[in-house]
N, C-alpha and C. Protein backbone atom coordinates (compact mmCIF):
# COMPACT_ATOMS: atom_id res chain seq x y z
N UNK A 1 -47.38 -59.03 0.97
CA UNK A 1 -47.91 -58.00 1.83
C UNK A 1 -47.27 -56.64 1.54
N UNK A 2 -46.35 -56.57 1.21
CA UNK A 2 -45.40 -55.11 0.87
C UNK A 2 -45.82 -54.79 0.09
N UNK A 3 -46.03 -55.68 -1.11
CA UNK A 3 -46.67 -55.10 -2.33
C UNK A 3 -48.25 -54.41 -1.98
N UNK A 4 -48.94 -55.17 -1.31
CA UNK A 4 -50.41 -54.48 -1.06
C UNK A 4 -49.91 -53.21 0.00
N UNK A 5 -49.54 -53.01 0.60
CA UNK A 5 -48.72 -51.45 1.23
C UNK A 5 -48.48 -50.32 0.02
N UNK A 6 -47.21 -50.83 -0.38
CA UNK A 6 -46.94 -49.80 -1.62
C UNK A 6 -48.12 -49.53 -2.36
N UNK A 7 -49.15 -50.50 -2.84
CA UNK A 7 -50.50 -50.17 -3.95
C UNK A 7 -51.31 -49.30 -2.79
N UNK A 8 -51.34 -49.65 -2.05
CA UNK A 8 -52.37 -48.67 -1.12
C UNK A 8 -51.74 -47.19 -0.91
N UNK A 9 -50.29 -47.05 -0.49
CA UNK A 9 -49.82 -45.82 -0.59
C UNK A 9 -50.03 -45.33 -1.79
N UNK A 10 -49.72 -45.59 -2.65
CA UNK A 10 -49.46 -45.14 -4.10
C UNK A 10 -50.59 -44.85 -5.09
N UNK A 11 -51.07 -45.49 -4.83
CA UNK A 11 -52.98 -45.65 -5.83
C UNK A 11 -53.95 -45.42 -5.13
N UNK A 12 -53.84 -45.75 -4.01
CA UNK A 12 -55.81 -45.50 -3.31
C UNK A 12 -55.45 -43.97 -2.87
N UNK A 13 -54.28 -43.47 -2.58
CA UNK A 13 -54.59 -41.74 -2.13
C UNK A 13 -53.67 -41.13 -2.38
N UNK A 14 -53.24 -41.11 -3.90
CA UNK A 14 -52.41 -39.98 -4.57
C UNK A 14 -52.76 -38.71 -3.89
N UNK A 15 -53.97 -38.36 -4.19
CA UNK A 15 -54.62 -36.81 -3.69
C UNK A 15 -54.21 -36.47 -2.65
N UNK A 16 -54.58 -37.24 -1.33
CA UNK A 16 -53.59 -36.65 -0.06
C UNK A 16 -52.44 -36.10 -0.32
N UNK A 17 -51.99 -37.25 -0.38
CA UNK A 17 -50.28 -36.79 -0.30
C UNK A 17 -49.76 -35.90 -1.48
N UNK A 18 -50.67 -35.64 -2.49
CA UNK A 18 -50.51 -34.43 -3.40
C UNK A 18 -50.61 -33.27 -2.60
N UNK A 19 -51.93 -33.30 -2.19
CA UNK A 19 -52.16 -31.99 -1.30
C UNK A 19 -51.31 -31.66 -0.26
N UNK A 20 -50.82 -32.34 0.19
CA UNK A 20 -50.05 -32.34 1.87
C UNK A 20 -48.64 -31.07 1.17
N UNK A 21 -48.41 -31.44 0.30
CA UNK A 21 -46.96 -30.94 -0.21
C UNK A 21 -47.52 -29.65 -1.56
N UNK A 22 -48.35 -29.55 -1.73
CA UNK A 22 -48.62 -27.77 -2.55
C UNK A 22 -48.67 -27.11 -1.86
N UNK A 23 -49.25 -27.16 -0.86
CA UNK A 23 -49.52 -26.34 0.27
C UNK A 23 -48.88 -25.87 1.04
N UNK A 24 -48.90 -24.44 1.42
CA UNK A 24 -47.43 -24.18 2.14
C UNK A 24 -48.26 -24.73 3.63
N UNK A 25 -46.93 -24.77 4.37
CA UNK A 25 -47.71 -25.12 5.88
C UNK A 25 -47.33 -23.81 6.62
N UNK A 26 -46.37 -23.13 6.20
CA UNK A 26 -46.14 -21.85 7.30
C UNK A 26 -46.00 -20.78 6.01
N UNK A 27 -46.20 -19.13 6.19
CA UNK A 27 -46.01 -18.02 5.78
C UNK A 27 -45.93 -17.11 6.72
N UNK A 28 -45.02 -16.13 6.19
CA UNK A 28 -45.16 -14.81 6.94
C UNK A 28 -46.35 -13.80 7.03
N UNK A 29 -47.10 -13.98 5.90
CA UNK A 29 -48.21 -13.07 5.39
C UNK A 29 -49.28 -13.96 4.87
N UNK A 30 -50.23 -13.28 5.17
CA UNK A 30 -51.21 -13.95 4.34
C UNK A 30 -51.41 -13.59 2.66
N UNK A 31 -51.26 -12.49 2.67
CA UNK A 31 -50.88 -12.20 1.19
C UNK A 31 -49.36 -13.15 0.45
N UNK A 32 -48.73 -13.91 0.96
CA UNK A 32 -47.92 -14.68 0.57
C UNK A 32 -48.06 -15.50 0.14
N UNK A 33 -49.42 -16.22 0.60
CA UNK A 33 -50.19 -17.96 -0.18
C UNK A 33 -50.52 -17.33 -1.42
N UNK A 34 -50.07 -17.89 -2.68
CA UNK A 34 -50.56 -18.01 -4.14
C UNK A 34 -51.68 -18.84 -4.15
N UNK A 35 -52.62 -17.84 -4.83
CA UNK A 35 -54.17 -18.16 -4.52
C UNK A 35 -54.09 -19.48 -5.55
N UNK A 36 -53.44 -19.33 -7.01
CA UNK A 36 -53.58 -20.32 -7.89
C UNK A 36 -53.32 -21.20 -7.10
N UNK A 37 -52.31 -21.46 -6.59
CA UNK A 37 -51.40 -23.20 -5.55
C UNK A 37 -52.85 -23.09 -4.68
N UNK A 38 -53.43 -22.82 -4.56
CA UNK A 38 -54.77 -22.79 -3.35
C UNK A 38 -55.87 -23.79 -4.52
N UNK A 39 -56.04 -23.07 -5.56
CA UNK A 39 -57.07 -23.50 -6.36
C UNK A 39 -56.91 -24.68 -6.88
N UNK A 40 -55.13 -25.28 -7.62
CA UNK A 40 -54.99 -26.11 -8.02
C UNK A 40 -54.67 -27.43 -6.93
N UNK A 41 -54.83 -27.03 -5.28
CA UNK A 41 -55.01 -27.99 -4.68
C UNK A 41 -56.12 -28.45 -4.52
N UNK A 42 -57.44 -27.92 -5.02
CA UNK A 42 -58.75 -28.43 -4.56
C UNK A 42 -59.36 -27.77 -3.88
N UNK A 43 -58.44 -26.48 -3.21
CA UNK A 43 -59.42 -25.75 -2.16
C UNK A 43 -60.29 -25.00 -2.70
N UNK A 44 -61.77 -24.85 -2.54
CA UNK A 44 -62.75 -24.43 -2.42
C UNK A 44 -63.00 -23.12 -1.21
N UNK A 45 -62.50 -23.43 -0.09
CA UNK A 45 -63.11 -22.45 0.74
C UNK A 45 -61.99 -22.32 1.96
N UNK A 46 -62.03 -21.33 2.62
CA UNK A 46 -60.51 -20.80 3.07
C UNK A 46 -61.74 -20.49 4.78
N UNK A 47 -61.17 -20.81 5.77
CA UNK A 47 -61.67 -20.64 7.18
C UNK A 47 -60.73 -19.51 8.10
N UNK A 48 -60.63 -18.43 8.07
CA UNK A 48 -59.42 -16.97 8.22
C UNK A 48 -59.69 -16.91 10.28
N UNK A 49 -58.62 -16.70 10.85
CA UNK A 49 -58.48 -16.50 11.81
C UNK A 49 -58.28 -14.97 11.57
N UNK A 50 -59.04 -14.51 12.75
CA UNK A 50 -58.97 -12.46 12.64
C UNK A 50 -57.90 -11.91 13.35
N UNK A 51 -57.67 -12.33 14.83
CA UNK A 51 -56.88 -11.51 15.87
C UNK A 51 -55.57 -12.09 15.15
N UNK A 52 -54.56 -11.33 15.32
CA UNK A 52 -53.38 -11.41 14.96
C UNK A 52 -52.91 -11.74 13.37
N UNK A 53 -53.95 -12.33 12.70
CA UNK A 53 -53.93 -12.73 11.23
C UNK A 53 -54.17 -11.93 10.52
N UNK A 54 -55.52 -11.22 10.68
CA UNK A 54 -55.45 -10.22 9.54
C UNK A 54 -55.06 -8.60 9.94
N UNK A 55 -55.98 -8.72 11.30
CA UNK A 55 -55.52 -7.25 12.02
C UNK A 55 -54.55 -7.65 13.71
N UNK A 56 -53.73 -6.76 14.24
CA UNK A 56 -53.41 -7.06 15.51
C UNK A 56 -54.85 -6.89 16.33
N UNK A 57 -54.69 -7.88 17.54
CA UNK A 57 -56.25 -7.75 18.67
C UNK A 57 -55.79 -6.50 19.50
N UNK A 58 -54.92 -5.34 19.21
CA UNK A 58 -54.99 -4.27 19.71
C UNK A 58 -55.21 -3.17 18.62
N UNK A 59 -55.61 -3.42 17.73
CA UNK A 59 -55.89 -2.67 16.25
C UNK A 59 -54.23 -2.32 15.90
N UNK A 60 -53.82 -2.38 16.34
CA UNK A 60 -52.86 -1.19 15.41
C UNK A 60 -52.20 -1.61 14.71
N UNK A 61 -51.81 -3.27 14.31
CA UNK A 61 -51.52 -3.04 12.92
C UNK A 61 -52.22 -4.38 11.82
N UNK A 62 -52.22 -3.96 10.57
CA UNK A 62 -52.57 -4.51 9.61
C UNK A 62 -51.70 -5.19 8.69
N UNK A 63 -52.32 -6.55 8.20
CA UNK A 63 -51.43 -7.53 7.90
C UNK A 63 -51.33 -6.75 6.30
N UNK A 64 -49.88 -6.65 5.49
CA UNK A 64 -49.64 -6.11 4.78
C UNK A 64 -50.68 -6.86 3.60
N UNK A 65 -51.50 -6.16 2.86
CA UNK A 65 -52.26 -6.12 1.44
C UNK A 65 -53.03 -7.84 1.76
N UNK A 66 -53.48 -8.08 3.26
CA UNK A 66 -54.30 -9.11 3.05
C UNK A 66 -55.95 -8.54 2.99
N UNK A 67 -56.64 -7.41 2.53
CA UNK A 67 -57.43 -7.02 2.27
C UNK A 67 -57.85 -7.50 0.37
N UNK A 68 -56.35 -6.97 -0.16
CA UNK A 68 -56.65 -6.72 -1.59
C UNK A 68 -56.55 -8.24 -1.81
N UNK A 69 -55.71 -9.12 -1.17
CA UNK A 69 -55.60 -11.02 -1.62
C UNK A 69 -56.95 -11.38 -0.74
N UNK A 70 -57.69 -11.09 -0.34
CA UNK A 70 -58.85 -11.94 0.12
C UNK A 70 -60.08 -11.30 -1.23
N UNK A 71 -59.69 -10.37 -1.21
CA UNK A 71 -61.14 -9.36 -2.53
C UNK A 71 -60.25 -10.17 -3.78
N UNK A 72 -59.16 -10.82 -4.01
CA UNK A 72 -58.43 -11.53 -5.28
C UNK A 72 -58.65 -12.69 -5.21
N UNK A 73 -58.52 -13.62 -3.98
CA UNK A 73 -59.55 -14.71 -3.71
C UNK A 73 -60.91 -14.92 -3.64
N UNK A 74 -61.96 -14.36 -3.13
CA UNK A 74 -63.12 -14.00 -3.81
C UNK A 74 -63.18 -14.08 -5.12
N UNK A 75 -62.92 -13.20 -5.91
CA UNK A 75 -63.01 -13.37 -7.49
C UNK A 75 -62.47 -13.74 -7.87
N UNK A 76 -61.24 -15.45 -7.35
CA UNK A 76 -60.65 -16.21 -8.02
C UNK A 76 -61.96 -17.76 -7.73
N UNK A 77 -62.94 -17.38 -7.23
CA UNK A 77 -64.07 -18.31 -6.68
C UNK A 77 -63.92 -19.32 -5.49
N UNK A 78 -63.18 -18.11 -4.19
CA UNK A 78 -62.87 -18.88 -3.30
C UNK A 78 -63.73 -18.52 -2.12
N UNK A 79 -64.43 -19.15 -1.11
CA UNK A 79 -65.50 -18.44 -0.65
C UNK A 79 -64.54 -18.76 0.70
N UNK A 80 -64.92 -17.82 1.87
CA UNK A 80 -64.62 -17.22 3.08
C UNK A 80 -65.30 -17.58 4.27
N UNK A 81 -64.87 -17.70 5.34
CA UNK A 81 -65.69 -17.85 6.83
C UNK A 81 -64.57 -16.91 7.64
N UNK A 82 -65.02 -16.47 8.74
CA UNK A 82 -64.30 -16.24 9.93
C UNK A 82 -64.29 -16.52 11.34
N UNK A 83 -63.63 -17.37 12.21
CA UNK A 83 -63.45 -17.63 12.79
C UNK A 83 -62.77 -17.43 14.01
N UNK A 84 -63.28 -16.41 15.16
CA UNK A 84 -63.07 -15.66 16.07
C UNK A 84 -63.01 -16.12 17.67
N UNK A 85 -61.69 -16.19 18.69
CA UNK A 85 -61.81 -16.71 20.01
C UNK A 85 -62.12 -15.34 20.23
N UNK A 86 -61.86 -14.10 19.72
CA UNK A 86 -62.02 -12.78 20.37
C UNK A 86 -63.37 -12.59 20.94
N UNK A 87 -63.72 -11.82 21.77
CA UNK A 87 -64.32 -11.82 23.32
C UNK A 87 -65.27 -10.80 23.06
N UNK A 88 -64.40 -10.11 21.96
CA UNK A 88 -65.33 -8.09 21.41
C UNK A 88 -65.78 -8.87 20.30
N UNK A 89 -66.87 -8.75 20.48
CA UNK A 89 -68.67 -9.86 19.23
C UNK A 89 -68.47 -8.11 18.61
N UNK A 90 -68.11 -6.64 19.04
CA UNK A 90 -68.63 -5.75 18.08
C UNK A 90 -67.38 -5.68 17.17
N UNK A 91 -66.22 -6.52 17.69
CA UNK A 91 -65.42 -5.93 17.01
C UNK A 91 -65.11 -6.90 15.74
N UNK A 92 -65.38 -8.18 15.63
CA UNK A 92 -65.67 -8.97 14.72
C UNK A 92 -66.79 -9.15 13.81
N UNK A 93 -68.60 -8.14 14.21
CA UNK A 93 -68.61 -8.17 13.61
C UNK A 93 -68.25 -6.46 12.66
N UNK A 94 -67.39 -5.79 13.29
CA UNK A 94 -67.11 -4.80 12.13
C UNK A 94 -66.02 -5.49 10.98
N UNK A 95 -65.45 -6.15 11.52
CA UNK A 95 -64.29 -7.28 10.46
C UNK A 95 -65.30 -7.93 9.38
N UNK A 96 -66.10 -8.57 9.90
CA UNK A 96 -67.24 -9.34 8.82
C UNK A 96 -67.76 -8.61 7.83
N UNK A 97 -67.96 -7.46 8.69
CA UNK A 97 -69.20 -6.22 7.50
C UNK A 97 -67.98 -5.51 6.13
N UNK A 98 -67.15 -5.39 6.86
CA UNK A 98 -65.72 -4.69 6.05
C UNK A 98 -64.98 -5.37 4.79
N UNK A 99 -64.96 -6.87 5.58
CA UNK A 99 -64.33 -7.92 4.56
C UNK A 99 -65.75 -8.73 3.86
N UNK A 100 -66.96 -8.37 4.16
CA UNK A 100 -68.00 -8.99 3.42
C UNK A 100 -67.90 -10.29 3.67
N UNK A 101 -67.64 -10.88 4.99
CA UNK A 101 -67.33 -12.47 5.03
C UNK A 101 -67.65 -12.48 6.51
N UNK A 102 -68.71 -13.92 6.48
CA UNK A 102 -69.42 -14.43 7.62
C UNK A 102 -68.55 -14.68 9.05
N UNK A 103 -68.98 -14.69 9.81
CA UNK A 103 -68.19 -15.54 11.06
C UNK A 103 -68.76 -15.48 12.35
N UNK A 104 -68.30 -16.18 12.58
CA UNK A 104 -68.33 -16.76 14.18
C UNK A 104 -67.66 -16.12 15.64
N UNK A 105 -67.89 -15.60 16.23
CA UNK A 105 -67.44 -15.58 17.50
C UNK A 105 -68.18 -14.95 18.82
N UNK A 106 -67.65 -15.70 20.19
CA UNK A 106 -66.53 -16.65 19.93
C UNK A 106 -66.25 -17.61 19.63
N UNK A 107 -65.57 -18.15 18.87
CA UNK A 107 -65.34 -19.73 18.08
C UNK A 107 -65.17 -20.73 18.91
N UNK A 108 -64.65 -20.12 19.76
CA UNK A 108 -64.21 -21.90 20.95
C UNK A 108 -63.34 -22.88 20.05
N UNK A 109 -62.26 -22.06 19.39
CA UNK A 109 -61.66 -23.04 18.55
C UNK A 109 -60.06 -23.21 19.95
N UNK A 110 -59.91 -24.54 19.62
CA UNK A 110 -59.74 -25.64 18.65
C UNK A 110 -60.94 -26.76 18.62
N UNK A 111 -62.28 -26.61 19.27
CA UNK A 111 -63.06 -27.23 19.62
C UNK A 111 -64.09 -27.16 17.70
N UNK A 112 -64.17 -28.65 17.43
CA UNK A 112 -64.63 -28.62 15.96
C UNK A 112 -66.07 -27.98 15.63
N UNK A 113 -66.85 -27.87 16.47
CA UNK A 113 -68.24 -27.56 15.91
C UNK A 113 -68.47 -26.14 15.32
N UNK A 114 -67.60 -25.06 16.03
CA UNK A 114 -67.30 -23.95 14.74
C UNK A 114 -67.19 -23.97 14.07
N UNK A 115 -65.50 -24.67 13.54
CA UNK A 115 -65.23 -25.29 12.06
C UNK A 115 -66.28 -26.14 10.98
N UNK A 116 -66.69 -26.92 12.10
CA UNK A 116 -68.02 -27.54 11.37
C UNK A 116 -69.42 -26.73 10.36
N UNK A 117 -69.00 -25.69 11.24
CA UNK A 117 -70.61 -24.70 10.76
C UNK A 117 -70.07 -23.85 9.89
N UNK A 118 -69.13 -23.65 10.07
CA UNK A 118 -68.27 -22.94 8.65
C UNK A 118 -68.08 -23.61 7.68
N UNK A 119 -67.70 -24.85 7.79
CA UNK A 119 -67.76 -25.83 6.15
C UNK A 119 -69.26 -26.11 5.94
N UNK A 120 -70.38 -26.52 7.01
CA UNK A 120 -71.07 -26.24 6.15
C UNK A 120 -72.35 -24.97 5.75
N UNK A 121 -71.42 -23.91 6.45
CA UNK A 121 -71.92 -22.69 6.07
C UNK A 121 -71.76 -22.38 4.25
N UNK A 122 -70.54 -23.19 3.68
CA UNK A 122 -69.80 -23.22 2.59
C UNK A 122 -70.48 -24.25 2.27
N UNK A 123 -71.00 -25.11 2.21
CA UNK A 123 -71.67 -26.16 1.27
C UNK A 123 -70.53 -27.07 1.32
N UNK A 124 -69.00 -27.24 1.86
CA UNK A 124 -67.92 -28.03 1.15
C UNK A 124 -67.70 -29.14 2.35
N UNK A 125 -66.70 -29.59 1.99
CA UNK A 125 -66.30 -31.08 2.45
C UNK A 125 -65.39 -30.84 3.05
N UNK A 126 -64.73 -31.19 4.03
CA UNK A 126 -63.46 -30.50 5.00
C UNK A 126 -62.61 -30.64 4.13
N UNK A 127 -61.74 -31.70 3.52
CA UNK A 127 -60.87 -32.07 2.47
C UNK A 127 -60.72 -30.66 1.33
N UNK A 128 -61.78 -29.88 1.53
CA UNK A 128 -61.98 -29.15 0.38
C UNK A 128 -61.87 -27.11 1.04
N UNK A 129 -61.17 -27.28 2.25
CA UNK A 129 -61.27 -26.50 3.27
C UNK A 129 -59.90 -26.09 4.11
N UNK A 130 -59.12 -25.17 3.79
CA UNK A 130 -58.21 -25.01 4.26
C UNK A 130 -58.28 -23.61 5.35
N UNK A 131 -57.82 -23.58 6.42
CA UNK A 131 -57.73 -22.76 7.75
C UNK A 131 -56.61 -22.01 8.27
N UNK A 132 -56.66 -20.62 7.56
CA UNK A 132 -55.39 -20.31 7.99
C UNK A 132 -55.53 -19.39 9.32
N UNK A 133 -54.32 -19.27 9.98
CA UNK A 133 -54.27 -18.56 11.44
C UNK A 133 -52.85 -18.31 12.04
N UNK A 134 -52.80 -18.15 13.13
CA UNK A 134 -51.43 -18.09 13.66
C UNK A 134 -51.52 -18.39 14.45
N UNK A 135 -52.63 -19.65 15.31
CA UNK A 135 -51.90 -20.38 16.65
C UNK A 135 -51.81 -21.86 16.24
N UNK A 136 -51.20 -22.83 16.29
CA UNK A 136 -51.19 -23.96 16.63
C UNK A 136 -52.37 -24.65 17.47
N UNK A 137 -52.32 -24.00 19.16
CA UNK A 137 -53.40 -24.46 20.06
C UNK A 137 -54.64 -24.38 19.62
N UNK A 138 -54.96 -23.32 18.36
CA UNK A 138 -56.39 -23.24 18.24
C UNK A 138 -56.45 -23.16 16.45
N UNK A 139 -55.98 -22.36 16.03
CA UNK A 139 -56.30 -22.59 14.89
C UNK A 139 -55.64 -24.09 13.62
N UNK A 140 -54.30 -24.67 14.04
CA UNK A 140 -53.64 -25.53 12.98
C UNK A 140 -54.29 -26.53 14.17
N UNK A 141 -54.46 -26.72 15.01
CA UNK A 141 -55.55 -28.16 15.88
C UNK A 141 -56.76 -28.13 15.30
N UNK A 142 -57.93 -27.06 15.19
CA UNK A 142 -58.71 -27.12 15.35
C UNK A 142 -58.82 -27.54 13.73
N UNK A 143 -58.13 -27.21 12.72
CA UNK A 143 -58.08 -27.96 11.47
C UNK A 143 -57.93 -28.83 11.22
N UNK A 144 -57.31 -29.66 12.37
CA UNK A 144 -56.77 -31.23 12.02
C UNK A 144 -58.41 -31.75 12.68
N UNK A 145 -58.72 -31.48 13.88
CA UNK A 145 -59.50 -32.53 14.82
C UNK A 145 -61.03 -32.12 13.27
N UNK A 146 -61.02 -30.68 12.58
CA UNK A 146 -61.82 -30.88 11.62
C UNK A 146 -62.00 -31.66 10.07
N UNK A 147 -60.71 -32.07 10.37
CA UNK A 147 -59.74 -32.64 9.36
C UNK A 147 -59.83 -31.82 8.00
N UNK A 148 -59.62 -30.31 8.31
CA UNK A 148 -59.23 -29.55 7.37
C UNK A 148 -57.95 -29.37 7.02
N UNK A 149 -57.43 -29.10 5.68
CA UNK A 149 -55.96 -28.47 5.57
C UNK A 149 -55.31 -27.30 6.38
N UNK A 150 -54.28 -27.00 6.61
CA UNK A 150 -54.17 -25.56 7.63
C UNK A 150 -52.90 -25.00 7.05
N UNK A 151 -52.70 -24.12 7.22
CA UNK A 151 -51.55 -22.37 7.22
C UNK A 151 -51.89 -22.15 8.22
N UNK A 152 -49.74 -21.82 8.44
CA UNK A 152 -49.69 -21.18 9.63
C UNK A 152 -49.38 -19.83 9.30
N UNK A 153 -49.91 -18.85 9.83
CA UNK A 153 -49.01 -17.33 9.20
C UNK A 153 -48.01 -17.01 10.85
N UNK A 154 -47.57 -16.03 10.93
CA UNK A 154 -46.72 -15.65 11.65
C UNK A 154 -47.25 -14.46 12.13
N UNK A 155 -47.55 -14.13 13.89
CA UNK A 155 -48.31 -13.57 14.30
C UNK A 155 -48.29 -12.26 14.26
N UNK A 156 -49.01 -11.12 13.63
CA UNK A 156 -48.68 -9.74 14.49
C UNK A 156 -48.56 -9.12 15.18
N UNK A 157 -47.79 -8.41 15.66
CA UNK A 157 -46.99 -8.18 16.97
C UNK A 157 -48.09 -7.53 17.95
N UNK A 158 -48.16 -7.53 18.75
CA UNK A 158 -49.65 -7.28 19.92
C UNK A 158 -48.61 -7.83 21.14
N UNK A 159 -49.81 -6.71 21.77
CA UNK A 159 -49.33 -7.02 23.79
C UNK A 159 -49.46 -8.83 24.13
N UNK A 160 -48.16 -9.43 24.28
CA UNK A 160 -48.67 -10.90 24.70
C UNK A 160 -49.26 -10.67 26.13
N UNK A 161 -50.47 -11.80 26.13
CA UNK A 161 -51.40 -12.02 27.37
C UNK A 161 -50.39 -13.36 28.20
N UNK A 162 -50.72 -13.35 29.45
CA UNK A 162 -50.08 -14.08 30.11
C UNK A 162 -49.69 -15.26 29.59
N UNK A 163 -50.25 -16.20 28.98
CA UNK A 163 -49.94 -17.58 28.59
C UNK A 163 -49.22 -17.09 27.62
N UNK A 164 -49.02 -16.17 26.62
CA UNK A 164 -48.37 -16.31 25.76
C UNK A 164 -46.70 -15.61 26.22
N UNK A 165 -46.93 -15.42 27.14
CA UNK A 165 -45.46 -14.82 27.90
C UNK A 165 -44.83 -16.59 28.01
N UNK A 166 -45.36 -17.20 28.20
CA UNK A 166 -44.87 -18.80 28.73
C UNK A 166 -44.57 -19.22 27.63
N UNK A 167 -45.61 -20.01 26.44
CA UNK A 167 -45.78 -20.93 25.86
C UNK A 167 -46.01 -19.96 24.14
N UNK A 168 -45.39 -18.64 23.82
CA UNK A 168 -45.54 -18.42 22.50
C UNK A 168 -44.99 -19.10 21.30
N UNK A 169 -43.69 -19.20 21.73
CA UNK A 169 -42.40 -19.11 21.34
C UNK A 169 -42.96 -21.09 20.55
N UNK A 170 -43.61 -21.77 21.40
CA UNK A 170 -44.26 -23.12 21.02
C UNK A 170 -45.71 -22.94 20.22
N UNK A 171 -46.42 -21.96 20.02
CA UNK A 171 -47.79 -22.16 19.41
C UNK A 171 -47.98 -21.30 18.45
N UNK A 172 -46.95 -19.82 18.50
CA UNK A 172 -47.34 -19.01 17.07
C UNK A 172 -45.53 -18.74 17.02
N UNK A 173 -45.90 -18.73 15.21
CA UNK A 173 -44.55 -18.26 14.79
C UNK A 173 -44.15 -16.28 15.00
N UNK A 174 -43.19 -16.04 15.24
CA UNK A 174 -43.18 -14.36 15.44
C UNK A 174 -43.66 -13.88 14.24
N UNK A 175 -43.49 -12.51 14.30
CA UNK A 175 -43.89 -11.91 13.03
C UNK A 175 -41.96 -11.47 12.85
N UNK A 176 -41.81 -11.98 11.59
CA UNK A 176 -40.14 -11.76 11.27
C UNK A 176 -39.82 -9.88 11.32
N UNK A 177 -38.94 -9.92 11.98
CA UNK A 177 -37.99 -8.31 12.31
C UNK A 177 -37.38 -8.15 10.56
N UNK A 178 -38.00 -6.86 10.74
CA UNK A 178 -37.61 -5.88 9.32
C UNK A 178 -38.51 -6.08 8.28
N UNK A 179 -39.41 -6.82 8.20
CA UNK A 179 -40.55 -7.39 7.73
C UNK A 179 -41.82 -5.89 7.78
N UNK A 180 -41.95 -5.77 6.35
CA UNK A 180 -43.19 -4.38 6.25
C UNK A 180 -44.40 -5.00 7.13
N UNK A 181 -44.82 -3.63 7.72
CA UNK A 181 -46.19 -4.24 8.60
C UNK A 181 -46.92 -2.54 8.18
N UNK A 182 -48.20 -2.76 8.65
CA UNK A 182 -49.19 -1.30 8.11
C UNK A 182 -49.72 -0.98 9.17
N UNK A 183 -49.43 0.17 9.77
CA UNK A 183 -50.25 0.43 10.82
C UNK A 183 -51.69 0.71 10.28
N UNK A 184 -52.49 0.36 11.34
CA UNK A 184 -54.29 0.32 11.27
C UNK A 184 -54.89 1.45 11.91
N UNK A 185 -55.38 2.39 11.38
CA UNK A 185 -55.91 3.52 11.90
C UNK A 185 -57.09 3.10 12.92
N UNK A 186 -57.11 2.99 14.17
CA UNK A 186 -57.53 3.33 15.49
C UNK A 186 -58.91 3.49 15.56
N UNK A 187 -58.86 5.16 14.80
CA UNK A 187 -59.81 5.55 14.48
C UNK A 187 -61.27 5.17 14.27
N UNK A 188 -61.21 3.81 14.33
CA UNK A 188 -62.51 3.02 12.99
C UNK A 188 -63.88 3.29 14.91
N UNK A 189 -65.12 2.78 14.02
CA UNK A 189 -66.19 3.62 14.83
C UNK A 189 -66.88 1.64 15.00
N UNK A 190 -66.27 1.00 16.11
CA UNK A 190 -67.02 0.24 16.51
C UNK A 190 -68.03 -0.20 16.95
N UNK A 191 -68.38 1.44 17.75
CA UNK A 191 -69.88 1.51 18.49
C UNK A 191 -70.60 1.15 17.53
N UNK A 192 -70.97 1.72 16.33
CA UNK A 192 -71.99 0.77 15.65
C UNK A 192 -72.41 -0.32 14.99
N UNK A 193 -71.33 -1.17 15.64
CA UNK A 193 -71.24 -2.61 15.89
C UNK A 193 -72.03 -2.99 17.14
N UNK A 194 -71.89 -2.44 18.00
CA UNK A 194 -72.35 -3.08 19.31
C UNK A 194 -73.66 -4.10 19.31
C-alpha cells in the first residue's frame, strides 16, 4: 500500500506539485512576478484584482510600473480579465478601457461564477489560470473555490473601511514602509465612463 501512495504522489501529478512551488504565493508588487516563471508554469491567462492591486480605491496611488509588466505580459502571450468588488461600474470601466482588458464588476468575489466567466471569457482551464490580488477573503479564496492558482501582492495604502480596521492585519499583506509607490494623478475624467 505505501508503495501505491508514493507512485500516486510521484507519477500521476508531478505537474501540481511542480506548479505549487514556481509560483510565488506572495509579492510586494505586481511588477515583481517574472512573467517567464508565469509562462514556464503553464499559465495562460492571469485574472488581476483592480482596487488596491493595481491602483489605490482612493486613486492616489499607483502600483509601481504594473502598467508597463501587464503591456510585457500581453506580448509575452498572456491574456487578461479583471475582476472588480468595487461599487464605481464608471470607475472600472475607465481601468478596462486604459489597460485594454475585460472585466467584471461587481465581481461578488470570493463567490466562483465571476471567476468562472473570466476563464471562460479566456477559452482556458482553471489549472491554466492564475489570480492575482491582495485579499485573501476574496481574491486568494475565490481562486481556490475556482481552483485557480493565486498571488498575493501586498496592498496599497488607502483609507481602511471598517472591517478592515478589525480583520486587515489577517486578509491583506501591508504595502512594505520605504517601498517606492507612484502617486496617480486624480485628475483622470471618469464622467465619461458613467
Amino acid at each position: 500500500m505505501k508503495n501505491y501512495k508514493f507512485f500516486f504522489r510521484k507519477w500521476l501529478r508531478p505537474s501540481v506539485i511542480e506548479k505549487r512551488y514556481i509560483l510565488p504565493q506572495r509579492v510586494h508588487l505586481l511588477a515583481d512576478i517574472e512573467i517567464d516563471q508565469i509562462k514556464s508554469s503553464g499559465i495562460k491567462g492571469i485574472i488581476l484584482d483592480l482596487d488596491n492591486t493595481i491602483v489605490s480605491e482612493d486613486d492616489r496611488y499607483l502600483s509601481p510600473w504594473a502598467e508597463d509588466w501587464i503591456t510585457k505580459a500581453k506580448l509575452a502571450g498572456l491574456q487578461f480579465f479583471i475582476l472588480s468588488n468595487g461599487k464605481r461600474r464608471y470607475r472600472v470601466k475607465f481601468w478596462s478601457h486604459r489597460l485594454d482588458i475585460q472585466a467584471i464588476s461587481p465581481a461578488k468575489k470570493p463567490f466562483p461564477r465571476s471567476f468562472r466567466q473570466a476563464i471562460a471569457y479566456m477559452r482556458l482551464q482553471p489549472k491554466q489560470v492564475v489570480v492575482i490580488g491582495d485579499s485573501l477573503h476574496t481574491d486568494v479564496l475565490g481562486a481556490w473555490l475556482s481552483g485557480c492558482y493565486c498571488i498575493q501582492s501586498a496592498t496599497l495604502p488607502h483609507p481602511p473601511r471598517w472591517w478592515e480596521k478589525l480583520a486587515s492585519k489577517w486578509v491583506q499583506m501591508p504595502y512594505p514602509d520605504g517601498s517606492e509607490i507612484w502617486d496617480f494623478d486624480a485628475a483622470v475624467d471618469y464622467k465619461s465612463f458613467l
